[in-house]
N, C-alpha and C. Protein backbone atom coordinates (compact mmCIF):
# COMPACT_ATOMS: atom_id res chain seq x y z
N UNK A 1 -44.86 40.64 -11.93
CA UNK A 1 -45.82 41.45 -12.64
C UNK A 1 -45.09 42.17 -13.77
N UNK A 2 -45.99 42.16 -15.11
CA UNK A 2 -44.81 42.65 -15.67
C UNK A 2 -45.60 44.05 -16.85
N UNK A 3 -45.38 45.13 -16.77
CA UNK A 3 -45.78 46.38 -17.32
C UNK A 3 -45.21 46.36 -18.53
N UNK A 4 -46.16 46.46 -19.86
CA UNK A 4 -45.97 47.01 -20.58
C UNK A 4 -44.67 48.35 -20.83
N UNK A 5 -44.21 48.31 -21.85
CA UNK A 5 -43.25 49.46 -22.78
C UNK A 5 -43.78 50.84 -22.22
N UNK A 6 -43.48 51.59 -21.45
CA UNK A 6 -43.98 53.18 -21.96
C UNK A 6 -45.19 52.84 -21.13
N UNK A 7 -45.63 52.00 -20.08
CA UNK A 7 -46.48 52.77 -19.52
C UNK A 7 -46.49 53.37 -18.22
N UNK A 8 -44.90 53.81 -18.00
CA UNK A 8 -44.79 54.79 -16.58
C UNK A 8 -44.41 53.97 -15.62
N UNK A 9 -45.31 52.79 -15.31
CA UNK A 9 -44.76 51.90 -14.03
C UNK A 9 -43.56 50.97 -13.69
N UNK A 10 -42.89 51.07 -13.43
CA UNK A 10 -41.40 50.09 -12.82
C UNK A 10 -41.40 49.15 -12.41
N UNK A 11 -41.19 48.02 -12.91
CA UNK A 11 -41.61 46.61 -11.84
C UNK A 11 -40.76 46.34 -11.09
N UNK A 12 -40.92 46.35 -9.64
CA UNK A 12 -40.40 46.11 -8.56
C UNK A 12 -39.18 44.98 -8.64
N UNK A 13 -38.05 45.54 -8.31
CA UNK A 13 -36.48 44.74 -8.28
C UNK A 13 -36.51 44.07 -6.69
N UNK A 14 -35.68 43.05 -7.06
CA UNK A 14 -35.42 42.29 -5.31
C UNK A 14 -36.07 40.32 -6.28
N UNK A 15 -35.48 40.17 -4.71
CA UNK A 15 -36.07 38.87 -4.82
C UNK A 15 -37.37 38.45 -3.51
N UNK A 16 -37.54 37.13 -3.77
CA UNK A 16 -38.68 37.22 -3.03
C UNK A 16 -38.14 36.19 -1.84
N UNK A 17 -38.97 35.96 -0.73
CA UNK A 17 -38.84 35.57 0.71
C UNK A 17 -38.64 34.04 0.04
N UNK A 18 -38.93 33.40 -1.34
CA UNK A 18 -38.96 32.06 -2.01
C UNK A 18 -37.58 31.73 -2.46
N UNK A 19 -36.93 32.57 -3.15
CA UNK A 19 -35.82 32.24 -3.85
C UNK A 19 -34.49 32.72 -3.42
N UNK A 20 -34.89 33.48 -1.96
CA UNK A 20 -33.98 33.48 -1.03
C UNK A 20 -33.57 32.09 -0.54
N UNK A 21 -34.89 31.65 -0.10
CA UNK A 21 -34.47 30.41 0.85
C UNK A 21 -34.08 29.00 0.07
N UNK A 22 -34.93 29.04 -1.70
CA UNK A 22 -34.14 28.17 -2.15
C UNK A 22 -32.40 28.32 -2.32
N UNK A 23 -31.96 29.86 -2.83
CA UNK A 23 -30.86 29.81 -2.34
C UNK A 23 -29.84 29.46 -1.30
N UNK A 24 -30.66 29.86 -0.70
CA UNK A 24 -29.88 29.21 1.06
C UNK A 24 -29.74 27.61 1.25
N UNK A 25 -30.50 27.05 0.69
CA UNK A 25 -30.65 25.55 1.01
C UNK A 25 -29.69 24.93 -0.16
N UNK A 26 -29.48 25.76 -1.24
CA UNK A 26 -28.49 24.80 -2.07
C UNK A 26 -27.21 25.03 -1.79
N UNK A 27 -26.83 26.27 -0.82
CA UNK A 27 -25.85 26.53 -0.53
C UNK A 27 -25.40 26.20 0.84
N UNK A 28 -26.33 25.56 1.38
CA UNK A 28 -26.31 24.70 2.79
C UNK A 28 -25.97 23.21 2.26
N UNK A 29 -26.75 22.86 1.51
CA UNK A 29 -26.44 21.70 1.09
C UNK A 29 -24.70 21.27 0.54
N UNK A 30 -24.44 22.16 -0.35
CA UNK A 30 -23.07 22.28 -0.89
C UNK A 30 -22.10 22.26 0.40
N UNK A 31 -22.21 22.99 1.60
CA UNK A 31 -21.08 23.15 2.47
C UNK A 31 -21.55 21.53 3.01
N UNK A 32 -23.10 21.42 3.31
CA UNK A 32 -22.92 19.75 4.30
C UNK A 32 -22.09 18.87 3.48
N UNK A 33 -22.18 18.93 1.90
CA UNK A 33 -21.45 17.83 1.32
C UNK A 33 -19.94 17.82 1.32
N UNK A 34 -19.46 19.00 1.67
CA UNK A 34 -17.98 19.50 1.15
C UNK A 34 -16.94 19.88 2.41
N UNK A 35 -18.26 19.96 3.48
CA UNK A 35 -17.45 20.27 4.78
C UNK A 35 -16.04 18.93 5.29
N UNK A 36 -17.23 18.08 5.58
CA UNK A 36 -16.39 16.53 5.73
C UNK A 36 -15.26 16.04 5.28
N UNK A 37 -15.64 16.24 4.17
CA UNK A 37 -14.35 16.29 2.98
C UNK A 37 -13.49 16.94 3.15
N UNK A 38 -13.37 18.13 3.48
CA UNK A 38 -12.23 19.16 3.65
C UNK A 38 -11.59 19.39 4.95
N UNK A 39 -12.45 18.62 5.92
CA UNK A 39 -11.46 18.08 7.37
C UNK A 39 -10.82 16.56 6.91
N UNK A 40 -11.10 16.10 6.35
CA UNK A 40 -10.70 14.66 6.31
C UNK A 40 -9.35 14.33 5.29
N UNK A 41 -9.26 15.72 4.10
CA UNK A 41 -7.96 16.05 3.43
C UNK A 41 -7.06 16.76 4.75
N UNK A 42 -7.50 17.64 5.58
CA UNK A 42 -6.50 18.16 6.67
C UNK A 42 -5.57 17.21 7.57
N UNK A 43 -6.85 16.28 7.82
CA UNK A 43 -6.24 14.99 8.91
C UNK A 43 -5.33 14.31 8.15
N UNK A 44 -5.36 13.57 6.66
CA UNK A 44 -4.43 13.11 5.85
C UNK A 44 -3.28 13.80 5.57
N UNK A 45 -3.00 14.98 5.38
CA UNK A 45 -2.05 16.38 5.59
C UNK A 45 -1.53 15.89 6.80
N UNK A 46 -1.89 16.11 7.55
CA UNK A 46 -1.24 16.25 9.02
C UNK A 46 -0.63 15.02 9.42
N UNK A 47 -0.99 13.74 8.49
CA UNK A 47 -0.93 12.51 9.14
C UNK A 47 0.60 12.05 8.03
N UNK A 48 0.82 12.93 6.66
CA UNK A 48 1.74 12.73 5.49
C UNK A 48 2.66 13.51 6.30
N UNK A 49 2.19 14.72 6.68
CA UNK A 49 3.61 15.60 7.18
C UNK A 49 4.50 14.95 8.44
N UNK A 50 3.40 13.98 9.21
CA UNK A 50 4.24 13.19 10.54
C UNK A 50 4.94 12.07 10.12
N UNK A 51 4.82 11.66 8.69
CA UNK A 51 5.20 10.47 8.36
C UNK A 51 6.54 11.33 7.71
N UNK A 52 6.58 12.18 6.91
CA UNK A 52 7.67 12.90 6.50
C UNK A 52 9.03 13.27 7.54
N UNK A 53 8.01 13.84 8.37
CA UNK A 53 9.18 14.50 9.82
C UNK A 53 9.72 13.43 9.90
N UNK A 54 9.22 12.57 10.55
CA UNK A 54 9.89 10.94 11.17
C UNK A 54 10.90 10.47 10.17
N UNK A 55 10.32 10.39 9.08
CA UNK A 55 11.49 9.80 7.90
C UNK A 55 12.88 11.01 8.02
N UNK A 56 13.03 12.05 7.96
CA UNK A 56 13.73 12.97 7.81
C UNK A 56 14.67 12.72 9.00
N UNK A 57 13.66 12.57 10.46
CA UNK A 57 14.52 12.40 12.06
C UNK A 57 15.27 11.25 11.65
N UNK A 58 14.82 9.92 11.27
CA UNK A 58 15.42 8.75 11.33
C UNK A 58 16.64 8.91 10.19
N UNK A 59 16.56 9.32 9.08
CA UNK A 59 17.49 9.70 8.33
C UNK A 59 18.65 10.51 8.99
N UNK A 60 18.25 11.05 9.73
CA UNK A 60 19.30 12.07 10.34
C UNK A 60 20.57 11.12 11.49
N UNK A 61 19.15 10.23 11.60
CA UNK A 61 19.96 9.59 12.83
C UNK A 61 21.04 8.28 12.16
N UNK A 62 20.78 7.98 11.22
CA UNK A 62 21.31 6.85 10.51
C UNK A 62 22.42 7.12 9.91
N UNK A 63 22.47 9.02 9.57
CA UNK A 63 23.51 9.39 8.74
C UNK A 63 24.64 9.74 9.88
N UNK A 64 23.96 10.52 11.36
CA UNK A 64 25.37 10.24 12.35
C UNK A 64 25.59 8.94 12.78
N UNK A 65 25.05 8.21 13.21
CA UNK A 65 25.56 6.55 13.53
C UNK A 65 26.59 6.67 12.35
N UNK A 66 26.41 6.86 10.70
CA UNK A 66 27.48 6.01 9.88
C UNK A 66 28.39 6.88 10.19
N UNK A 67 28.48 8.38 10.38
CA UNK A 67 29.64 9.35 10.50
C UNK A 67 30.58 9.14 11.79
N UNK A 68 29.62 8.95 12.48
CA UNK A 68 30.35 8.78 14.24
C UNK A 68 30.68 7.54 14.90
N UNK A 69 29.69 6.48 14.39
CA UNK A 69 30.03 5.01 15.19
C UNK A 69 29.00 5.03 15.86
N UNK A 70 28.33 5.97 16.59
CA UNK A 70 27.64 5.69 17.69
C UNK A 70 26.37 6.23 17.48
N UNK A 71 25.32 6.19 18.66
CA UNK A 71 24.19 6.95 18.14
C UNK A 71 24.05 8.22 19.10
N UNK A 72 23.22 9.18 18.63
CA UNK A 72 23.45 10.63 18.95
C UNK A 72 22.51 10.62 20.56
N UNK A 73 22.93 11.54 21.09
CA UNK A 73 22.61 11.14 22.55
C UNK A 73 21.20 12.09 22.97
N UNK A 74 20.55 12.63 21.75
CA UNK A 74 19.43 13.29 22.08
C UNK A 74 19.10 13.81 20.01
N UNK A 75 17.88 14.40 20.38
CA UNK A 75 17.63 14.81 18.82
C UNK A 75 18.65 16.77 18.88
N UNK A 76 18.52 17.00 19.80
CA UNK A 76 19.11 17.86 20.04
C UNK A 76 20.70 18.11 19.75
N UNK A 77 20.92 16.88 19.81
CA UNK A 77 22.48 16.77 19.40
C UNK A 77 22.34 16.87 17.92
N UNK A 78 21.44 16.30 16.96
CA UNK A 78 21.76 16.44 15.83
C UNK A 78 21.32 17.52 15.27
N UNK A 79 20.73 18.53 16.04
CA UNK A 79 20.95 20.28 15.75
C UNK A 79 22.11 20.51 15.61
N UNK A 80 22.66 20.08 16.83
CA UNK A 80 23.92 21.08 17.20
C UNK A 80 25.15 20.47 16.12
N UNK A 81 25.02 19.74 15.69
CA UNK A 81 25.94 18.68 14.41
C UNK A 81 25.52 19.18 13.75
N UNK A 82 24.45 19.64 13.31
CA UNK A 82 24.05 20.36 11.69
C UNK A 82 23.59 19.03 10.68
N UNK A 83 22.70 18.25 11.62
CA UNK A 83 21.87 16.95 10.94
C UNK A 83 20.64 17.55 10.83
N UNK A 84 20.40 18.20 11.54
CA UNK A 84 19.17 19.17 11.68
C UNK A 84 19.03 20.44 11.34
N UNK A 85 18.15 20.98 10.81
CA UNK A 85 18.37 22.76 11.19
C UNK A 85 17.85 22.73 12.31
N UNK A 86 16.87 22.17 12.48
CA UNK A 86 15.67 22.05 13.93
C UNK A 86 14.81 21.01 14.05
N UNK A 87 14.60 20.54 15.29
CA UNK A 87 13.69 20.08 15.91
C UNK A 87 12.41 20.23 15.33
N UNK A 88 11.54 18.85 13.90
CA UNK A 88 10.69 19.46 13.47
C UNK A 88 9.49 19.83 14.62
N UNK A 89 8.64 20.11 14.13
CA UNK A 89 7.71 20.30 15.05
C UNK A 89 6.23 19.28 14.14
N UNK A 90 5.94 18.57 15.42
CA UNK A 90 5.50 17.43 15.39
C UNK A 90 3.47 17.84 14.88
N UNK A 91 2.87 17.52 13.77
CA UNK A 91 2.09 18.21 13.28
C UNK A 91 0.48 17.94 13.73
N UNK A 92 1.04 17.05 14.77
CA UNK A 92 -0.38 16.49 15.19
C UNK A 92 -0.55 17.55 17.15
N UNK A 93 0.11 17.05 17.75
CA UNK A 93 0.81 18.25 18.61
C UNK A 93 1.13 19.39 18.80
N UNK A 94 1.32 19.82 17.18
CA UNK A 94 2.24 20.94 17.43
C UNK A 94 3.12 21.88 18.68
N UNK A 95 3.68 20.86 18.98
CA UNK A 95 5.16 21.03 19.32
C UNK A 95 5.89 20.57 18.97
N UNK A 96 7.22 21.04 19.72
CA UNK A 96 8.45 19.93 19.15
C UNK A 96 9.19 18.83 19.90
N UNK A 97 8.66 19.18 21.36
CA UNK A 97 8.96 18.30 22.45
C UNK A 97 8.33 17.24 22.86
N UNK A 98 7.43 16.87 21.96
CA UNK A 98 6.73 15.67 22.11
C UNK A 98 7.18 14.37 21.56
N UNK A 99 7.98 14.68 21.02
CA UNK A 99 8.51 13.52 20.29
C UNK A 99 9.44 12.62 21.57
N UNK A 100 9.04 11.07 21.06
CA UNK A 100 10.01 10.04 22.04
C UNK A 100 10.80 9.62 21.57
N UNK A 101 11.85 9.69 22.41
CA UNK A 101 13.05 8.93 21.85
C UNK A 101 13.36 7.74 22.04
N UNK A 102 13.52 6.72 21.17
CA UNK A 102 13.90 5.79 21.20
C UNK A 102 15.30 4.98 21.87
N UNK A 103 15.64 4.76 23.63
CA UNK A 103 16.77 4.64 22.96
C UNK A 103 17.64 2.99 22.94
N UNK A 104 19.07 2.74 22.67
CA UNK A 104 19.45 1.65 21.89
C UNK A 104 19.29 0.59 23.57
N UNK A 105 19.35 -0.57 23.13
CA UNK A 105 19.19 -0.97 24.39
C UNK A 105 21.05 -2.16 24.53
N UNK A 106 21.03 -2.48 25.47
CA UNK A 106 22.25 -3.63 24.74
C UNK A 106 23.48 -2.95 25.82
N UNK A 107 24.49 -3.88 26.30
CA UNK A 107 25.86 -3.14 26.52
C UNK A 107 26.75 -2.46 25.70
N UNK A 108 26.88 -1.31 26.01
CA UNK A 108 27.65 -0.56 25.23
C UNK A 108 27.38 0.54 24.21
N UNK A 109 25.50 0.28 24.22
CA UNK A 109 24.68 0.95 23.55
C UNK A 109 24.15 2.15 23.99
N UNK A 110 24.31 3.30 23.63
CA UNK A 110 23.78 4.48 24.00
C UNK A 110 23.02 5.27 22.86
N UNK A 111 22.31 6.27 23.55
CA UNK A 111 21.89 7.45 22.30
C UNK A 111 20.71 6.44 21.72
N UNK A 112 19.93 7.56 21.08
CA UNK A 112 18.49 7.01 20.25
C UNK A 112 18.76 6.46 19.21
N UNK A 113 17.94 5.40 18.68
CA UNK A 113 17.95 4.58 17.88
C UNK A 113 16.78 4.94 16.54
N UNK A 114 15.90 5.55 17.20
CA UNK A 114 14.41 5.69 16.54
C UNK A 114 13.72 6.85 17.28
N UNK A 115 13.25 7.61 16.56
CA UNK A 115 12.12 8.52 17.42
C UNK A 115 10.19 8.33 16.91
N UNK A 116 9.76 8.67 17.80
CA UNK A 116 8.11 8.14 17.45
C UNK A 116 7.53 9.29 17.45
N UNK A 117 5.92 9.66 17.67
CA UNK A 117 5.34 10.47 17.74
C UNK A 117 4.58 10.74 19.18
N UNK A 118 4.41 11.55 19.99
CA UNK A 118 3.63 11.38 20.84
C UNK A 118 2.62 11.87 21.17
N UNK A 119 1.84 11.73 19.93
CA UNK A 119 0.58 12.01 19.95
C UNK A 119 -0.25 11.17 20.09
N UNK A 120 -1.53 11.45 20.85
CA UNK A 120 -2.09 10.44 21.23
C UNK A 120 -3.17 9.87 20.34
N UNK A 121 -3.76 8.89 20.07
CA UNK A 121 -5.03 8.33 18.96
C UNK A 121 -4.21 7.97 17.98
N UNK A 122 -5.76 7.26 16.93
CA UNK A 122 -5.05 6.87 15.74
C UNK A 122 -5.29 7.51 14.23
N UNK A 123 -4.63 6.84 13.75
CA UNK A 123 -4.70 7.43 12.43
C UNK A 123 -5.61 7.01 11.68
N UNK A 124 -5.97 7.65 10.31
CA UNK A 124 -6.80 7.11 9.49
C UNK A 124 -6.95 5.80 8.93
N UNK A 125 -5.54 5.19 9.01
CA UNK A 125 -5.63 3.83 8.74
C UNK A 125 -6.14 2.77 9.85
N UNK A 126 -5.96 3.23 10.95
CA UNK A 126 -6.03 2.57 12.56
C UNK A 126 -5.10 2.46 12.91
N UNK A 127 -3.81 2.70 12.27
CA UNK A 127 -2.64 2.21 13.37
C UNK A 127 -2.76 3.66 14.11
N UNK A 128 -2.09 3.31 15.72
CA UNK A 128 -1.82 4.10 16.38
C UNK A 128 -0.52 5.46 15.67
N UNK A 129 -0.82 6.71 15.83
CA UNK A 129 0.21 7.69 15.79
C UNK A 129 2.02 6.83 16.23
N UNK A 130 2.12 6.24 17.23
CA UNK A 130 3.15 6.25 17.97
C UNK A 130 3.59 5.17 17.23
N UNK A 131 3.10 4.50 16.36
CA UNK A 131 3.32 2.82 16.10
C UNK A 131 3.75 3.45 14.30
N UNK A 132 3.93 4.72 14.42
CA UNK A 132 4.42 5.24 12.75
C UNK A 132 5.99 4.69 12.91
């Protein structure tokens, strides 16, 4: 409603019970489209950072085999060598004790060779977590 210049009356401020709810619905709409999306960048995150850790463990382990001859007899050992600062922590899990160790098989062979993930399910591509 809308009053004339100068004639005393105030036209009522607010919105109405209408353009509330169109509001609400475009802003419902926006999260249904954007929600999905923004778990599905997390899972890819989580799935780059396990592929990272692993590369970093196996690196670690490749660089004592060439230093020592042999392979390290836990991931723990390559803390205590200073291959590690730490035991990453595994991002699907989050822990750090989940991780498996691989170890060498053969006479004369000791200590891990490879470490995996042990988390369970798969990844976005389908391969299994453990099969990284």
């Amino acid at each position: 409603m809308v009053f004339p210049i100068g004639s005393g009356k105030r036209p009522t401020l607010g919105f109405t019970l209408i353009e509330l709810l169109v509001v609400l619905a475009i802003i419902a709409t926006l999260v249904a489209i954007a929600a999905p999306q923004y778990f599905g960048v997390a899972d890819r995150a989580r799935e780059t950072a396990l592929k990272e850790d692993l590369s970093v463990m196996r690196d670690a382990i490749d660089k004592y085999y060439g230093d020592t001859g042999k392979h390290p007899e836990s991931l723990q050992t390559l803390v205590g060598k200073r291959y590690l600062r730490a035991i990453p922590v595994d991002p699907l899990t989050e822990k750090n004790d989940t991780w498996v160790e691989v170890r060498a098989s053969g006479p004369g062979n000791s200590g891990i060779v490879d470490v995996r993930s042990g988390a369970p399910g798969k990844a976005s591509d389908g391969n299994t977590f453990k099969d990284f």
